[in-house]
PDB file of N, CA and C in Angstrom:
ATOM      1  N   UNK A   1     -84.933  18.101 -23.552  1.00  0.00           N
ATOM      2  CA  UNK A   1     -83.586  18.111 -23.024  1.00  0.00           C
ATOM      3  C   UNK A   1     -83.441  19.267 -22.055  1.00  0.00           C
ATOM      4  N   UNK A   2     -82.762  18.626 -20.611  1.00  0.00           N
ATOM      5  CA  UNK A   2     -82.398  19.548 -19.636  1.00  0.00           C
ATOM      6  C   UNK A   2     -81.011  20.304 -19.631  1.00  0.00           C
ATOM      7  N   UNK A   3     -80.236  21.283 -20.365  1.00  0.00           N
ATOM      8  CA  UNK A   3     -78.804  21.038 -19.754  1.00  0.00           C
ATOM      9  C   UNK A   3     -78.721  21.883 -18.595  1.00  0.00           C
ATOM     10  N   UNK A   4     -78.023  21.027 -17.946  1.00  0.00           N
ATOM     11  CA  UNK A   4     -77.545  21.564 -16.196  1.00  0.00           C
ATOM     12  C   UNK A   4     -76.982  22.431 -16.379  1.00  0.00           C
ATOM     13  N   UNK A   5     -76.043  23.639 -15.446  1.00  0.00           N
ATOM     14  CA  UNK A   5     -75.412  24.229 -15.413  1.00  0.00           C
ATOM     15  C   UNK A   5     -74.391  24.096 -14.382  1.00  0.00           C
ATOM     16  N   UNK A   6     -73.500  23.731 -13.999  1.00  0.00           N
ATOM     17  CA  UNK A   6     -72.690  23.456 -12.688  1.00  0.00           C
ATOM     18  C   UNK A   6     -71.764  24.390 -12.660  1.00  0.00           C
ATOM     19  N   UNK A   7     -71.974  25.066 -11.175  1.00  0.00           N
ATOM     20  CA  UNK A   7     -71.146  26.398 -10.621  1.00  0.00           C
ATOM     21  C   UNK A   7     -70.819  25.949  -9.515  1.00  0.00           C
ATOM     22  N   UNK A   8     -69.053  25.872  -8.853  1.00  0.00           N
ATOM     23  CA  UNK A   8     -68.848  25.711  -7.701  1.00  0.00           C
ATOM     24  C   UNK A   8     -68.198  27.029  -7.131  1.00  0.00           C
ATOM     25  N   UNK A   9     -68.965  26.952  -5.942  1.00  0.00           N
ATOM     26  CA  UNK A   9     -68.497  28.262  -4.930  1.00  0.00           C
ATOM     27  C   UNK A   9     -67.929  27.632  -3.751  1.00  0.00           C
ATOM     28  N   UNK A  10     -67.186  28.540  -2.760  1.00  0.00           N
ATOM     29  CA  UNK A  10     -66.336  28.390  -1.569  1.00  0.00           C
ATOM     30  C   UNK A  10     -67.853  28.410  -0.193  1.00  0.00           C
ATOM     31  N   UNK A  11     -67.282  28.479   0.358  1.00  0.00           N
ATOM     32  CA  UNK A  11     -68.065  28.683   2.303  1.00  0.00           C
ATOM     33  C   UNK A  11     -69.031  29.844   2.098  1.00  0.00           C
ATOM     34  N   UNK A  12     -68.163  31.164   1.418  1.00  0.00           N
ATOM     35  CA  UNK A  12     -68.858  32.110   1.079  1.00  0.00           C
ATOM     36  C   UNK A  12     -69.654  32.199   0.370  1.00  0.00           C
ATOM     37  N   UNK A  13     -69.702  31.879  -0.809  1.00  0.00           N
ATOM     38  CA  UNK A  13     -70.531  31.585  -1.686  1.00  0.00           C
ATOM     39  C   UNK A  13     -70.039  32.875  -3.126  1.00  0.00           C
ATOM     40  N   UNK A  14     -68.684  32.582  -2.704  1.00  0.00           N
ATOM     41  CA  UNK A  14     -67.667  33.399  -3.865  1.00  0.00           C
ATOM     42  C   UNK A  14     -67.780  32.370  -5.015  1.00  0.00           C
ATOM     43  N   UNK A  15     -67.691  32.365  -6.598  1.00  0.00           N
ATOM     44  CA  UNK A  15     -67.209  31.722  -7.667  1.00  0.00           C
ATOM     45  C   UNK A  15     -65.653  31.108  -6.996  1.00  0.00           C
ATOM     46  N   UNK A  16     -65.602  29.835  -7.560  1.00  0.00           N
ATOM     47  CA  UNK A  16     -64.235  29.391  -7.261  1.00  0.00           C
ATOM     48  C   UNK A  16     -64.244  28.230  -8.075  1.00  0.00           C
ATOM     49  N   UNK A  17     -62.985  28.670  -9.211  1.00  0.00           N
ATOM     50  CA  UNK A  17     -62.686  27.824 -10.474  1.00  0.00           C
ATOM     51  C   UNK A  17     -62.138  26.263 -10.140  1.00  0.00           C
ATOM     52  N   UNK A  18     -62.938  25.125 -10.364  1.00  0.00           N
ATOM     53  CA  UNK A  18     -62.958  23.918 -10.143  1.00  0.00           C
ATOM     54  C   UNK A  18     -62.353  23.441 -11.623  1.00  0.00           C
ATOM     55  N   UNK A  19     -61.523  22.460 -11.678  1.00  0.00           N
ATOM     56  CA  UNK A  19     -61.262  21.203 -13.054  1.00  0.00           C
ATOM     57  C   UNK A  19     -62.428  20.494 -12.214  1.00  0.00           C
ATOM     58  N   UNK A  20     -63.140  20.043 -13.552  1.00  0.00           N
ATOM     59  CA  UNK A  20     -64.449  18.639 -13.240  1.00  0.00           C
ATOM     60  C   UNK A  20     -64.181  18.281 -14.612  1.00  0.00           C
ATOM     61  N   UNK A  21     -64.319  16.928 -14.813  1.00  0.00           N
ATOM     62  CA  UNK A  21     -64.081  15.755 -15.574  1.00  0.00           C
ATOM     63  C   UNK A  21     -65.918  15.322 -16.222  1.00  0.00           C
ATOM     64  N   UNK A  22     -66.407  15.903 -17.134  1.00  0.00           N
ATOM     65  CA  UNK A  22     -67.539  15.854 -17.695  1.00  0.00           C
ATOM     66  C   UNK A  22     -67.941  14.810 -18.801  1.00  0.00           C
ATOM     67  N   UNK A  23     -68.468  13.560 -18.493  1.00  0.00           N
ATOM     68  CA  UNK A  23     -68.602  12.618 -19.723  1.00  0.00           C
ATOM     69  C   UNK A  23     -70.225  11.624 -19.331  1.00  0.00           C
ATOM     70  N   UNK A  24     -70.094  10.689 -20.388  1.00  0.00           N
ATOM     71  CA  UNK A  24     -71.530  10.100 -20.500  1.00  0.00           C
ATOM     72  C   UNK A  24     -71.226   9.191 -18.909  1.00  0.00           C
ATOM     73  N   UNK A  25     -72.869   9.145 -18.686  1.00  0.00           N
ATOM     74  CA  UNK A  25     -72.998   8.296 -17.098  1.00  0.00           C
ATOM     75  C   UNK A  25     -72.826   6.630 -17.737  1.00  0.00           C
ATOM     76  N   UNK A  26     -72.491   6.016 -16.452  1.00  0.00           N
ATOM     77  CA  UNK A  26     -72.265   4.279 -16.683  1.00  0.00           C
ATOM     78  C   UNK A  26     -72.790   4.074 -15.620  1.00  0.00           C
ATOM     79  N   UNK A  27     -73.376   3.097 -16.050  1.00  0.00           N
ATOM     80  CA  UNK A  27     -73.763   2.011 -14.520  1.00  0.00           C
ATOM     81  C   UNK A  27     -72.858   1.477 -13.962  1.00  0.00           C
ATOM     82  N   UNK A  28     -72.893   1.794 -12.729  1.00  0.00           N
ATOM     83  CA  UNK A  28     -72.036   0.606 -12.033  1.00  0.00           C
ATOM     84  C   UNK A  28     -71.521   0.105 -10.568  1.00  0.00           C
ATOM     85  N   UNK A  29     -73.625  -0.274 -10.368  1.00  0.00           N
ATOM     86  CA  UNK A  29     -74.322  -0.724 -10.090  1.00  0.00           C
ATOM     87  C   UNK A  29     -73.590  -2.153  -9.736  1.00  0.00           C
ATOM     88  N   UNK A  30     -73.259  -2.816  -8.443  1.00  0.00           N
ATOM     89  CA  UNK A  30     -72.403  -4.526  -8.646  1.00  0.00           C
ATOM     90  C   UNK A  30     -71.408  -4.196  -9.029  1.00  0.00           C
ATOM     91  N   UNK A  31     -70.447  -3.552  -9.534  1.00  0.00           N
ATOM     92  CA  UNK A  31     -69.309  -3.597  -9.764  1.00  0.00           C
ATOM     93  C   UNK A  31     -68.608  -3.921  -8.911  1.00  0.00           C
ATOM     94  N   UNK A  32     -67.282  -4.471  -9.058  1.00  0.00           N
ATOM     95  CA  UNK A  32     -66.406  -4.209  -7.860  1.00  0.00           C
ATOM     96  C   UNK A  32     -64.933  -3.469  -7.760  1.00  0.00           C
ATOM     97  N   UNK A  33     -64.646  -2.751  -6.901  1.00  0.00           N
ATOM     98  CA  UNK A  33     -63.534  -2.239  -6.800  1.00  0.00           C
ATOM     99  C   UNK A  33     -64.067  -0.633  -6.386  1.00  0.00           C
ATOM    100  N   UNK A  34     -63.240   0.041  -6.981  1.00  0.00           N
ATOM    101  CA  UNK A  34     -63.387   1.539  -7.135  1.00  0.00           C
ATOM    102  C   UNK A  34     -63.648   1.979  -8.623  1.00  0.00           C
ATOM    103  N   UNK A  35     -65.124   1.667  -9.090  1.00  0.00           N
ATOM    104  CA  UNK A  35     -64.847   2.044 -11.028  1.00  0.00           C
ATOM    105  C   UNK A  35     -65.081   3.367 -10.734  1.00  0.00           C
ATOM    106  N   UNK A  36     -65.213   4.158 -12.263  1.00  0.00           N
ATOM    107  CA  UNK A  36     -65.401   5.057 -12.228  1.00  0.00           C
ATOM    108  C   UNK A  36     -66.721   5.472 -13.065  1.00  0.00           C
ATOM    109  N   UNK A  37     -67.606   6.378 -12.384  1.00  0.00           N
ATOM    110  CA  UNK A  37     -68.893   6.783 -13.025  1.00  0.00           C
ATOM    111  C   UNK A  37     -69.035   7.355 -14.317  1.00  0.00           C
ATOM    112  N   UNK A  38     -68.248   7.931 -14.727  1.00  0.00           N
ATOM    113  CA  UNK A  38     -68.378   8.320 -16.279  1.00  0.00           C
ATOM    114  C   UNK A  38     -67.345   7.618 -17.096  1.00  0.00           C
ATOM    115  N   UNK A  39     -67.787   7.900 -17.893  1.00  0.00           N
ATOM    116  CA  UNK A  39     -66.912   7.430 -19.481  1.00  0.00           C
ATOM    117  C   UNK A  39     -66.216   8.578 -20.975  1.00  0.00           C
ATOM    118  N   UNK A  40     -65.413   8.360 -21.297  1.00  0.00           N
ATOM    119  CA  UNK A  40     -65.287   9.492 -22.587  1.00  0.00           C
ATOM    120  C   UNK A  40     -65.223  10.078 -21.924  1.00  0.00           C
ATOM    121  N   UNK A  41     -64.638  10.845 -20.976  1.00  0.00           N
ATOM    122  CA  UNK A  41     -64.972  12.118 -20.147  1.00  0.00           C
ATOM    123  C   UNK A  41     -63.607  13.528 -20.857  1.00  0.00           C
ATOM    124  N   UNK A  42     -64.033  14.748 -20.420  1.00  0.00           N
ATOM    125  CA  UNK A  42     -63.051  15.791 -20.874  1.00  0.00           C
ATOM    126  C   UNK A  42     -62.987  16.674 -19.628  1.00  0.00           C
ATOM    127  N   UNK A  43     -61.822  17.345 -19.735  1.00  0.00           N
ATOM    128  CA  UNK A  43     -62.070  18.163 -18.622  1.00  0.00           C
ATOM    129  C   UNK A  43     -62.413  20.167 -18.742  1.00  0.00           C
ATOM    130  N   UNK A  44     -63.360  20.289 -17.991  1.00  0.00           N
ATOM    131  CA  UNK A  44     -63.270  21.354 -17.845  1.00  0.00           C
ATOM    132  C   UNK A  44     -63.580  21.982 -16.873  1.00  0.00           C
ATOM    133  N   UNK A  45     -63.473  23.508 -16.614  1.00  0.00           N
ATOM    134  CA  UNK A  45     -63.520  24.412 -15.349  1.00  0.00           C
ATOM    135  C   UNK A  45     -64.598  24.916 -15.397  1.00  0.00           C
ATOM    136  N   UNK A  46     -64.876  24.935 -14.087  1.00  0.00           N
ATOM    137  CA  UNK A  46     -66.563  25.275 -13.469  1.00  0.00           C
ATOM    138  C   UNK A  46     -66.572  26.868 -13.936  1.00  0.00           C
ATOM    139  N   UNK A  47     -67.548  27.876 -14.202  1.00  0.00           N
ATOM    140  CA  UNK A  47     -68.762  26.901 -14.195  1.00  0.00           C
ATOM    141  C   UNK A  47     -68.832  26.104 -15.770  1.00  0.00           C
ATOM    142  N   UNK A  48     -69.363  25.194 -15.938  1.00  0.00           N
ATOM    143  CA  UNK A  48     -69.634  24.113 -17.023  1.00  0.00           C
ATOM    144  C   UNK A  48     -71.121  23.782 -17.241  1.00  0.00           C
ATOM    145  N   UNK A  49     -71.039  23.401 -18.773  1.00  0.00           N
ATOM    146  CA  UNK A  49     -72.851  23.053 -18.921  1.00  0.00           C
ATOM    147  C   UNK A  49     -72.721  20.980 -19.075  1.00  0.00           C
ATOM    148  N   UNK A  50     -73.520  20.567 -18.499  1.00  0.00           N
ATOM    149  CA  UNK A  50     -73.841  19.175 -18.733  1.00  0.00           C
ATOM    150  C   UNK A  50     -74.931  18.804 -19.225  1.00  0.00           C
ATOM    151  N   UNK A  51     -75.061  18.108 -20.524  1.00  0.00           N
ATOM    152  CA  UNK A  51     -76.221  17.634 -21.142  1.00  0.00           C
ATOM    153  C   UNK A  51     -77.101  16.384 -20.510  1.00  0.00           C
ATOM    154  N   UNK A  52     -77.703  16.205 -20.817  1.00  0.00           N
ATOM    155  CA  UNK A  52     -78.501  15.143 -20.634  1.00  0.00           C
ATOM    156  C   UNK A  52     -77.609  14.079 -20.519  1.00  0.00           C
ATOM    157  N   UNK A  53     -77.635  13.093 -20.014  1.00  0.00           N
ATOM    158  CA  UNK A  53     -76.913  11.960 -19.895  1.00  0.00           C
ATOM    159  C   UNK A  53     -75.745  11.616 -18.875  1.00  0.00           C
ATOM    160  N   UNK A  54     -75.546  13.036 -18.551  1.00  0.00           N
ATOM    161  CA  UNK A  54     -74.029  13.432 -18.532  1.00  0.00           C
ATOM    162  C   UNK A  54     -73.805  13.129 -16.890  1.00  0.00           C
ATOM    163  N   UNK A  55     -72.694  12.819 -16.356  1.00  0.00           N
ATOM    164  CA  UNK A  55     -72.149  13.233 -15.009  1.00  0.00           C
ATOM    165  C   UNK A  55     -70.875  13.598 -14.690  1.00  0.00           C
ATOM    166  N   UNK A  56     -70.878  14.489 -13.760  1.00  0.00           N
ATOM    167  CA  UNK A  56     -69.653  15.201 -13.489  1.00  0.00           C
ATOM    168  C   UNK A  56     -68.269  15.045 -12.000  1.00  0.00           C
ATOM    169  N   UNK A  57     -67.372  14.885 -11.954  1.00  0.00           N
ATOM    170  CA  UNK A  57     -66.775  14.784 -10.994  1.00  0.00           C
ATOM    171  C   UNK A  57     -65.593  16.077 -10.444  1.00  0.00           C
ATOM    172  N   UNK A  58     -65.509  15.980  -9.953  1.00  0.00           N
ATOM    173  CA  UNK A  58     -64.166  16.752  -9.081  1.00  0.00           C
ATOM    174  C   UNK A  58     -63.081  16.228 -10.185  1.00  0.00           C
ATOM    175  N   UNK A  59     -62.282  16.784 -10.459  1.00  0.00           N
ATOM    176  CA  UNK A  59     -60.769  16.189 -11.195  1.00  0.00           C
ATOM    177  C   UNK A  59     -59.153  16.554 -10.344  1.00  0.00           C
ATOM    178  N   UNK A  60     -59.803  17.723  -9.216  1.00  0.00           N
ATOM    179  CA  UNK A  60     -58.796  18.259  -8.642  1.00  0.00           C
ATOM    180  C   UNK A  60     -58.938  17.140  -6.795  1.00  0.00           C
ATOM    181  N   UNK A  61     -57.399  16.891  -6.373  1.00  0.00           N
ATOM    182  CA  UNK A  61     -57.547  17.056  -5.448  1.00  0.00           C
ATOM    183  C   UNK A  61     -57.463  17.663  -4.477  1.00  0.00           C
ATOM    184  N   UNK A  62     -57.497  19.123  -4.454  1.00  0.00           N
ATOM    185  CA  UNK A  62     -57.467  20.155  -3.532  1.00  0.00           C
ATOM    186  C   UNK A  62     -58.736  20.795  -3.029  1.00  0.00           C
ATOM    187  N   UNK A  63     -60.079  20.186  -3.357  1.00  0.00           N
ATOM    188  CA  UNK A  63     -61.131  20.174  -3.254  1.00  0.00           C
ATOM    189  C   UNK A  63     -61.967  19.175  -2.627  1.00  0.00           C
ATOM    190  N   UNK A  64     -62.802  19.471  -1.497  1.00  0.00           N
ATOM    191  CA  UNK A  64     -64.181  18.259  -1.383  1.00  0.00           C
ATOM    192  C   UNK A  64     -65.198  18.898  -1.630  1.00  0.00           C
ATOM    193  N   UNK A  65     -66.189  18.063  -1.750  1.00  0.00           N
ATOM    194  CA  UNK A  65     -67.796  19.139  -2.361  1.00  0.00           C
ATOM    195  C   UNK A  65     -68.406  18.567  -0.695  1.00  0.00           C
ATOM    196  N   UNK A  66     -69.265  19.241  -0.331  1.00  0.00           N
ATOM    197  CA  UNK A  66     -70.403  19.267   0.217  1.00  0.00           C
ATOM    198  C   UNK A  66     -71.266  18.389   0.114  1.00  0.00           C
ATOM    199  N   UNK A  67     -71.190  17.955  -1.054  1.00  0.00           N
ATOM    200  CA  UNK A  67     -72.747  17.287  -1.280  1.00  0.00           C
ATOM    201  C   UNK A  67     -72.061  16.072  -2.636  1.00  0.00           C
ATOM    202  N   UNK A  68     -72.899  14.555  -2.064  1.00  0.00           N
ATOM    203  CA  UNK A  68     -72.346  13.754  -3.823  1.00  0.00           C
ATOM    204  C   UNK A  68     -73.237  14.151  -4.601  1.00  0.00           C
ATOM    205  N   UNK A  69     -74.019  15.038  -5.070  1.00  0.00           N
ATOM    206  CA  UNK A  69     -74.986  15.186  -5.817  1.00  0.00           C
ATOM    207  C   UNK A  69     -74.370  16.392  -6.643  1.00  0.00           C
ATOM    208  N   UNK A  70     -73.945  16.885  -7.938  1.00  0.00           N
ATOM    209  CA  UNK A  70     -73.845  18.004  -8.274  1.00  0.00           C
ATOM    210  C   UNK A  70     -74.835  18.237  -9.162  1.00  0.00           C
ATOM    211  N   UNK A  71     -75.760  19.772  -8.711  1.00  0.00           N
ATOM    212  CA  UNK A  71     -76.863  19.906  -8.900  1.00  0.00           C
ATOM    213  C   UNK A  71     -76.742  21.351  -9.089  1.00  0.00           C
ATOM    214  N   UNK A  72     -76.579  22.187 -10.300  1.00  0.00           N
ATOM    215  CA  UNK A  72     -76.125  23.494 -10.162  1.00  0.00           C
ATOM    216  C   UNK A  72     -75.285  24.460  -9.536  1.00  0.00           C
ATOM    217  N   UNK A  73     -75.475  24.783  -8.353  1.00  0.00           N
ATOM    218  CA  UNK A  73     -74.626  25.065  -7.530  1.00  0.00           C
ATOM    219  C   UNK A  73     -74.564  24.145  -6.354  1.00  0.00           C
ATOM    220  N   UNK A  74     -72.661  23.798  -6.672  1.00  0.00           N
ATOM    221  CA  UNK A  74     -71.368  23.066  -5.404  1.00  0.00           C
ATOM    222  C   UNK A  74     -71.007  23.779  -4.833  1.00  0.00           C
ATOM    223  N   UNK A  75     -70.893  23.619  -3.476  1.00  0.00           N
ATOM    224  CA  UNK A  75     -70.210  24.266  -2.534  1.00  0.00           C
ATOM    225  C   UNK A  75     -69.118  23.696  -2.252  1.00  0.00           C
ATOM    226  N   UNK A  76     -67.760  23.659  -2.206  1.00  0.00           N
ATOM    227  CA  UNK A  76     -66.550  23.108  -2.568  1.00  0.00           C
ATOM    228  C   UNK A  76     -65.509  23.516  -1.444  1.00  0.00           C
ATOM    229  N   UNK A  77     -65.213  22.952  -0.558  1.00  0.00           N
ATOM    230  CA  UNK A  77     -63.898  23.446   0.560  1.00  0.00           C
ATOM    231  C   UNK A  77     -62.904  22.771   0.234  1.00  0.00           C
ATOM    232  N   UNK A  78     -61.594  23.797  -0.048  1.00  0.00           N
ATOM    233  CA  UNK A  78     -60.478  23.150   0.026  1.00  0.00           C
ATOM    234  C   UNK A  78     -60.036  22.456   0.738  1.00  0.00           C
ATOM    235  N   UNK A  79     -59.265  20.968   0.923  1.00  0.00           N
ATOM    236  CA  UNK A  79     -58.809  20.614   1.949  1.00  0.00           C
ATOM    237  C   UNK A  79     -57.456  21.196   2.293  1.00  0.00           C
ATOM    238  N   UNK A  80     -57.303  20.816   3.659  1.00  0.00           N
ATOM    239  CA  UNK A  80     -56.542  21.533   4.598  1.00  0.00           C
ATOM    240  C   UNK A  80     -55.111  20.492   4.422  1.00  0.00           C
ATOM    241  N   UNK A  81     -53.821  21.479   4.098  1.00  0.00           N
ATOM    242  CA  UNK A  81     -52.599  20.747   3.618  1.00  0.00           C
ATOM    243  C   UNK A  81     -51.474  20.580   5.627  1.00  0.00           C
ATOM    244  N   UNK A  82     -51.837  19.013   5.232  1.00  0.00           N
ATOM    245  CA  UNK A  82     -50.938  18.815   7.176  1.00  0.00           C
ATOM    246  C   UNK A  82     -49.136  18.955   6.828  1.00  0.00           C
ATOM    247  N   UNK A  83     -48.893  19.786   7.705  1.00  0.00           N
ATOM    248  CA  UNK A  83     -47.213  20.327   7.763  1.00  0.00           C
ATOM    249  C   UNK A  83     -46.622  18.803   7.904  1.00  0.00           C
ATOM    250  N   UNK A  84     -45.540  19.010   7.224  1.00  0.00           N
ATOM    251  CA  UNK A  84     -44.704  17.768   7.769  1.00  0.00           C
ATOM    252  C   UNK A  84     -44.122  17.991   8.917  1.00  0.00           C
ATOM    253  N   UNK A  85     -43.619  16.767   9.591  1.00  0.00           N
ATOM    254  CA  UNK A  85     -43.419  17.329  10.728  1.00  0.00           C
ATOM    255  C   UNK A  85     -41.331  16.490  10.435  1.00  0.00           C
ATOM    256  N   UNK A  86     -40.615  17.263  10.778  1.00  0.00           N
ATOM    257  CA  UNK A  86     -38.934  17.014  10.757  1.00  0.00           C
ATOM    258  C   UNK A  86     -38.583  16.681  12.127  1.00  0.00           C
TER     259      UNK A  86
END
């Protein structure tokens, strides 16, 4: 058994506390729609350990990652909030 460790950092490569949604992987592989990759999932804040089996997502939307792969260290940019305009 491998457990991962997942740490997301900013541009800089500062710690920056992420919610990620951590549960067992599903196939789904042919599906249709928008499913979702894990199952049973819980949430917690980076950094987080993932066991074997396991996959992890973003839970926040004030965040995009860099990369679809989370693989120890995420690099994570906030997205940018557009003014309303009156």
């Amino acid at each position: 058994m491998k457990p991962k460790l997942v740490m997301t950092v900013d541009e800089n490569l500062k710690p920056t506390p992420v919610q990620l949604m951590i549960g067992q992987a599903v196939d789904i592989v042919g599906q249709t729609g928008n499913p979702r990759a894990i199952s049973g999932f819980q949430t917690h804040t980076s950094p987080a350990v993932i066991n074997t089996g396991e996959r992890c997502e973003i839970n926040e939307d004030e965040y995009n990652s860099y990369s679809d792969v989370f693989e120890n260290i995420v690099i994570v940019k906030e997205k940018e909030r557009k003014l309303e305009e009156k």
